[in-house]
C-alpha atoms as a PDB file:
ATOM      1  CA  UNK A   1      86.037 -41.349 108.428  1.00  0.00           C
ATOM      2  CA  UNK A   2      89.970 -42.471 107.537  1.00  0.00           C
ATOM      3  CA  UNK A   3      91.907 -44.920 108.090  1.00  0.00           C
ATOM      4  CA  UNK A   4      95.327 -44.228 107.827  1.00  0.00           C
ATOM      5  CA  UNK A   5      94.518 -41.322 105.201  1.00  0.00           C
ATOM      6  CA  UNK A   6      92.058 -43.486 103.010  1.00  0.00           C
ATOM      7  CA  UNK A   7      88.900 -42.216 103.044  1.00  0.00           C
ATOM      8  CA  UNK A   8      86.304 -44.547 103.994  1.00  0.00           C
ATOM      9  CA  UNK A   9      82.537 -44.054 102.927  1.00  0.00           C
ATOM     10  CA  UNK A  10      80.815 -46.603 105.626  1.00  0.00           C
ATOM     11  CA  UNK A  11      79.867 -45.259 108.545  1.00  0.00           C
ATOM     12  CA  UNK A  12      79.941 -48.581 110.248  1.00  0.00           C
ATOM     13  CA  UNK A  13      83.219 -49.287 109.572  1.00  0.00           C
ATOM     14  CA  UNK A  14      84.588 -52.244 111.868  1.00  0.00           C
ATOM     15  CA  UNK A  15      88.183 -51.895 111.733  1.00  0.00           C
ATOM     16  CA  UNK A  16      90.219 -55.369 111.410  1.00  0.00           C
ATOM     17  CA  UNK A  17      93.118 -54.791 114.247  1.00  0.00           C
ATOM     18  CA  UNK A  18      96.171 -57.443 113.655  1.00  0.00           C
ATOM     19  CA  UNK A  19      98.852 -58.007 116.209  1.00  0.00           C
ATOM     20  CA  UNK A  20     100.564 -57.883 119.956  1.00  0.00           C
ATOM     21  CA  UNK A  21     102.132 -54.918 121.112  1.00  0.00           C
ATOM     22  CA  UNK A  22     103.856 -54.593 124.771  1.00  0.00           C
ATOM     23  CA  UNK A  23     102.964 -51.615 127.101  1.00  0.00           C
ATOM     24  CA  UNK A  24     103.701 -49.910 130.285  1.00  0.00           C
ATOM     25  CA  UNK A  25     100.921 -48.659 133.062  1.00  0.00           C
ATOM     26  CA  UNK A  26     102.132 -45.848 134.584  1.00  0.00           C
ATOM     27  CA  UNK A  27     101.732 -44.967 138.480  1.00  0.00           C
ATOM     28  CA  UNK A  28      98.804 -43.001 137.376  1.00  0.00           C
ATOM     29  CA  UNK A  29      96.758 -46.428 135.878  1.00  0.00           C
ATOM     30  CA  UNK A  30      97.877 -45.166 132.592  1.00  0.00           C
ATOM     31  CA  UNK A  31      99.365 -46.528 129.522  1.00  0.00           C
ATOM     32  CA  UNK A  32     100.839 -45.214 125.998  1.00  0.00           C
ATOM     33  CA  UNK A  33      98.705 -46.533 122.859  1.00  0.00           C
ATOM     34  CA  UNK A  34     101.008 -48.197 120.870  1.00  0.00           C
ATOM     35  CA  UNK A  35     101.745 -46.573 116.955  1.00  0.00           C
ATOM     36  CA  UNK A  36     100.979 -49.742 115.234  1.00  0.00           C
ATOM     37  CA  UNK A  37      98.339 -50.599 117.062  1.00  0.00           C
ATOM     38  CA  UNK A  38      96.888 -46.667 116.982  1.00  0.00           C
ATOM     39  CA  UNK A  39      97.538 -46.631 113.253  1.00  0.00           C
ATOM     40  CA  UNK A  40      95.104 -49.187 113.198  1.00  0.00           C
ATOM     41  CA  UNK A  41      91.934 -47.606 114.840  1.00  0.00           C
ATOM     42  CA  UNK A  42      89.246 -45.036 112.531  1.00  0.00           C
ATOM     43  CA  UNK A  43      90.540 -41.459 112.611  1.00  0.00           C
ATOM     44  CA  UNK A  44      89.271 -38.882 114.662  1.00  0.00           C
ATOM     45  CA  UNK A  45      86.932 -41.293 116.770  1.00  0.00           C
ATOM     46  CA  UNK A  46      88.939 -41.486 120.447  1.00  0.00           C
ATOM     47  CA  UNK A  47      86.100 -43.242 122.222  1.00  0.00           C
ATOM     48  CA  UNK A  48      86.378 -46.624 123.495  1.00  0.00           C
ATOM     49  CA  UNK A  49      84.595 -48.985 126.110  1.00  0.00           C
ATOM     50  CA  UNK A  50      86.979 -51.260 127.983  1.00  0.00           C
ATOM     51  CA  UNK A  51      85.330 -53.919 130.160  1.00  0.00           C
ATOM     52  CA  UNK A  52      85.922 -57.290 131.465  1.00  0.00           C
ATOM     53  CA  UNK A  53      87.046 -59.804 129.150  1.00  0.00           C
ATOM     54  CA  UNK A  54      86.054 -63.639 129.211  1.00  0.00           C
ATOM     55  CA  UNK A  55      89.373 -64.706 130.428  1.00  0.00           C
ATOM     56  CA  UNK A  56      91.563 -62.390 133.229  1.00  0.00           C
ATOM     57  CA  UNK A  57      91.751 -60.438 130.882  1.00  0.00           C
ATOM     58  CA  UNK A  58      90.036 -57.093 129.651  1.00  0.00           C
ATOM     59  CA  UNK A  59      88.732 -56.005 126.064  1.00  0.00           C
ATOM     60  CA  UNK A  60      88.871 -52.604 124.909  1.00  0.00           C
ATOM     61  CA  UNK A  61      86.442 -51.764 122.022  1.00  0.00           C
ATOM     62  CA  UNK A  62      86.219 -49.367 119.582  1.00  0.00           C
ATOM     63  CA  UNK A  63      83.006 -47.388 119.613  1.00  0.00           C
ATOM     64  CA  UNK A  64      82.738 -49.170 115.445  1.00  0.00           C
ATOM     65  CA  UNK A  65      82.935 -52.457 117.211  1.00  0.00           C
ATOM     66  CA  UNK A  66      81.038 -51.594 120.692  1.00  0.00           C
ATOM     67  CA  UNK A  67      77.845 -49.687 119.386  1.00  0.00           C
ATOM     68  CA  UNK A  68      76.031 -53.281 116.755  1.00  0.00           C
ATOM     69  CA  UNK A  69      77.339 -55.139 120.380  1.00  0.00           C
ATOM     70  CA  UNK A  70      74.883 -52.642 122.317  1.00  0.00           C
ATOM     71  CA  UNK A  71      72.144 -52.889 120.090  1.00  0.00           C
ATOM     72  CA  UNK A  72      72.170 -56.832 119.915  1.00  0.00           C
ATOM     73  CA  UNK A  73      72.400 -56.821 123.769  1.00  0.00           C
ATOM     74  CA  UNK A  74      69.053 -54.511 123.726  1.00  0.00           C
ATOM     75  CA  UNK A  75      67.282 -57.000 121.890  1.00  0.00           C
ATOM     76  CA  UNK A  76      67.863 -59.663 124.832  1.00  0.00           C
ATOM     77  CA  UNK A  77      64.875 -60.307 127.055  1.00  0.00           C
ATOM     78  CA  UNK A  78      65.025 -59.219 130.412  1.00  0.00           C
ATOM     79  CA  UNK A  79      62.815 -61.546 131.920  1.00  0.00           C
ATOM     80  CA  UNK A  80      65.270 -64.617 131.072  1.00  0.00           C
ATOM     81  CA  UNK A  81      67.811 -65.108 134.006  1.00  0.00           C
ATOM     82  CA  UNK A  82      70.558 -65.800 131.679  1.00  0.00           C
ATOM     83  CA  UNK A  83      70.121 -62.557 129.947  1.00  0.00           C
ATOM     84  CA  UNK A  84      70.371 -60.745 133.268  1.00  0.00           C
ATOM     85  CA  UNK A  85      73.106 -62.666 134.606  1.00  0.00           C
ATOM     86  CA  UNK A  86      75.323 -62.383 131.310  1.00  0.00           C
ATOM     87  CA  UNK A  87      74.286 -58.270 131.197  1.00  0.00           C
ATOM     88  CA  UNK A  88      75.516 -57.976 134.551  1.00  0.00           C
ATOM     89  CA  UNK A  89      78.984 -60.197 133.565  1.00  0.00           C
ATOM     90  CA  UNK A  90      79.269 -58.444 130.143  1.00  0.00           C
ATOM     91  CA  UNK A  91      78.302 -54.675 130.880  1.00  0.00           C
ATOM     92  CA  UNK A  92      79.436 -54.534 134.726  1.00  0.00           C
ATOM     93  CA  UNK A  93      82.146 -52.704 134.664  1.00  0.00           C
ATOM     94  CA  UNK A  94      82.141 -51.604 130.938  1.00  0.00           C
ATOM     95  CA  UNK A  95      83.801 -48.088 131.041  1.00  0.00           C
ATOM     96  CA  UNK A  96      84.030 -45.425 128.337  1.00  0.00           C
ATOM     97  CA  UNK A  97      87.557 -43.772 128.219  1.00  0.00           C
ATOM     98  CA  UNK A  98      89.166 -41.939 125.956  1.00  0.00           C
ATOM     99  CA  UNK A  99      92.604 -41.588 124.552  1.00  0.00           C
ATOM    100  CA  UNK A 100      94.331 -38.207 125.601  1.00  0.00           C
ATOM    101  CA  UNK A 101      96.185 -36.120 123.572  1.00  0.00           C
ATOM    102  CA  UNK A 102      99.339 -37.653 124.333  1.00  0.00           C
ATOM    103  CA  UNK A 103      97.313 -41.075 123.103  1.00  0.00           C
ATOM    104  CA  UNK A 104      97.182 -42.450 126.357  1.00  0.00           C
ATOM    105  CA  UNK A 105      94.369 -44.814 128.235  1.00  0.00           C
ATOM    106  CA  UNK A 106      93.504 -44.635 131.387  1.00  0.00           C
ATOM    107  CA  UNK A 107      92.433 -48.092 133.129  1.00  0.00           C
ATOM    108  CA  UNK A 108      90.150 -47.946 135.499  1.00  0.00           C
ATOM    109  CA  UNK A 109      91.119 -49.082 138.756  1.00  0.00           C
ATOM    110  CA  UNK A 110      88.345 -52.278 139.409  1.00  0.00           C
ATOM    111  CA  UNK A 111      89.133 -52.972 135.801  1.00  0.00           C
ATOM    112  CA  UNK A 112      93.016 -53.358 136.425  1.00  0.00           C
ATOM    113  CA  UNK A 113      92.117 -55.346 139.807  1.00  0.00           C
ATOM    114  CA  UNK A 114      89.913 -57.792 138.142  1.00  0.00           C
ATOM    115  CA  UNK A 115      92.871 -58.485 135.505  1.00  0.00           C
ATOM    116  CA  UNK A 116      95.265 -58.454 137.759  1.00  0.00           C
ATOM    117  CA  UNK A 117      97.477 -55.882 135.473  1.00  0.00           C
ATOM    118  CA  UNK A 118     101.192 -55.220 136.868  1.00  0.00           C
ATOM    119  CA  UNK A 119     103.151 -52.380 134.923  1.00  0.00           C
ATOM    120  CA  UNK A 120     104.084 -54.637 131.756  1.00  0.00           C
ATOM    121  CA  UNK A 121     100.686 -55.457 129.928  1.00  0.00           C
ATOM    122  CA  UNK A 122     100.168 -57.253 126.561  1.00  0.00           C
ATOM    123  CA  UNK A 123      97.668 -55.614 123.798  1.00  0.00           C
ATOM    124  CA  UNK A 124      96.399 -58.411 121.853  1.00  0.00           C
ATOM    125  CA  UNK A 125      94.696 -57.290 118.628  1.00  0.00           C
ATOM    126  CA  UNK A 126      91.220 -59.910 117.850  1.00  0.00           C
ATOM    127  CA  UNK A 127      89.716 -58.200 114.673  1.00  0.00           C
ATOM    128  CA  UNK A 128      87.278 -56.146 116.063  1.00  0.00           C
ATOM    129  CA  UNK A 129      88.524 -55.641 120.031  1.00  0.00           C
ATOM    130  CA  UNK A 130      92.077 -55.448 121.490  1.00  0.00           C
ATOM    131  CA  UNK A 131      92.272 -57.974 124.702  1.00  0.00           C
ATOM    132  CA  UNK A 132      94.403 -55.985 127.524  1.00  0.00           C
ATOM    133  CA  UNK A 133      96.198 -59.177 129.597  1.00  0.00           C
ATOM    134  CA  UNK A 134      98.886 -58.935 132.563  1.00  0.00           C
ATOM    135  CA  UNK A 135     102.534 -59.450 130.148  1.00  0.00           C
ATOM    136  CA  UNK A 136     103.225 -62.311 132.148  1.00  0.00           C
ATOM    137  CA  UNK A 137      99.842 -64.291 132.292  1.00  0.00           C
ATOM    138  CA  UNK A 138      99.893 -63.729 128.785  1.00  0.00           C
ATOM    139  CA  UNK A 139     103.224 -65.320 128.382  1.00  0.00           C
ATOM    140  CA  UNK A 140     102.745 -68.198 130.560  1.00  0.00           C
ATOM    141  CA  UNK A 141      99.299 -68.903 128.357  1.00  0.00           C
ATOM    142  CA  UNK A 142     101.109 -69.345 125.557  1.00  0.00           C
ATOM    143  CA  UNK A 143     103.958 -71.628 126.916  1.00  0.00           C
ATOM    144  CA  UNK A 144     101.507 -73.745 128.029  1.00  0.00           C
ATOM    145  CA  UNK A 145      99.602 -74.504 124.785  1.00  0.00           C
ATOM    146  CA  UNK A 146     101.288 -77.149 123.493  1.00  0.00           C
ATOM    147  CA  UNK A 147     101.628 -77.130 119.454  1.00  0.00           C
ATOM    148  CA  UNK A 148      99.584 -79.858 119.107  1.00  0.00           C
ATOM    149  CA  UNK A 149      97.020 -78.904 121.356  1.00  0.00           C
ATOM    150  CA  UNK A 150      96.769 -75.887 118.684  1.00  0.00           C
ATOM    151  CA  UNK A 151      96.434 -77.566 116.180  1.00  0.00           C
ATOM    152  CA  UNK A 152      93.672 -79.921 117.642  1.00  0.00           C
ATOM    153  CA  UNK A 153      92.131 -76.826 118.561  1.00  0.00           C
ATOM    154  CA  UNK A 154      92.680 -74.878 115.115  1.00  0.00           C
ATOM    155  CA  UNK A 155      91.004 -77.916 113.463  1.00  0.00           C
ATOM    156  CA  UNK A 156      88.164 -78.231 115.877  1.00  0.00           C
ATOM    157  CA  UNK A 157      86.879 -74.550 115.301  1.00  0.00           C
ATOM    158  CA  UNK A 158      87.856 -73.690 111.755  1.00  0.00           C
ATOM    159  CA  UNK A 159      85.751 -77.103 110.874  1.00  0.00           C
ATOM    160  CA  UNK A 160      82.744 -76.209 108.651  1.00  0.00           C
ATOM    161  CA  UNK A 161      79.123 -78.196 109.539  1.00  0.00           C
ATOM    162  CA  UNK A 162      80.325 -79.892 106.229  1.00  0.00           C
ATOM    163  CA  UNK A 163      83.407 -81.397 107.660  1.00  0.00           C
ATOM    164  CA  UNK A 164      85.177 -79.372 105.228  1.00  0.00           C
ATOM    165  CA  UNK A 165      88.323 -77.320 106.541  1.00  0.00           C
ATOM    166  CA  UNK A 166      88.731 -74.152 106.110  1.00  0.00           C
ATOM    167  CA  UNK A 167      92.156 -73.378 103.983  1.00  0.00           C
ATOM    168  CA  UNK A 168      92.114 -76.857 102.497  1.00  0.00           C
END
């Protein structure tokens, strides 16, 4: 496996994707990978799952990222009605695609309902997933977190059980 030509010895390599890159769904429910954001992903390996994310929003995964997901979810027991209920929330819907040759997606169509995705959409790199939002709901999310709020909210989760921040 490679990552942008560097050779890379672990199989289980779970890439680190940075950044927000704008794309276009074409009539067909497709859209173009972007190159900064394809630069990022293992070599080789088209695969993905793309399901519903926690927000309107979906989350397409790298089969690095999906597959130790998977196997924790196995682990859950089915006889708890929590499990059940957050299988059938996590994994309904959860679709393999795979990138063409031209490095295009395809969403699929219950997917792209449940977001709400026009023609713009927003790829929003989180380490080991890419969140796939509607350009403007992603926008507006933004405009209405408040700096403050941030930072209230930075401080909150980056908080060690110490009391200790992180950075500091």
């Amino acid at each position: 496996m490679s990552i942008n030509g560097n050779s890379i010895q672990n199989e289980t390599y779970i890439p680190n994707l940075l950044g927000e890159y704008e794309a276009t769904v074409d009539s067909k429910g497709r859209f173009l990978v972007p190159g900064g954001l394809k630069k990022q992903l293992p070599e080789g390996d088209n695969r993905m799952v793309i399901s519903r994310g926690f927000e309107k929003c979906l989350t397409l995964y790298p089969m690095a990222s999906w597959e130790p997901i998977v196997k924790r979810i196995r682990k859950l027991n089915d006889f708890d009605p929590k499990v059940r209920e957050f299988k059938r929330l996590f994994l309904g819907g959860a679709t393999e695609v795979e990138m063409d040759a031209a490095g295009r997606l395809l969403l699929p169509q219950q997917l792209k309902d449940f977001a709400g995705l026009s023609k713009d959409i927003v790829l929003a790199a989180d380490l080991d997933k890419i969140n796939i939002w509607d350009s403007s709901k992603y926008k507006q999310f933004f405009e209405d977190f408040s700096p403050e709020a941030f930072s209230s909210l930075a401080a909150d989760v980056m908080a060690d059980k110490g009391g200790n921040e992180i950075g500091n």
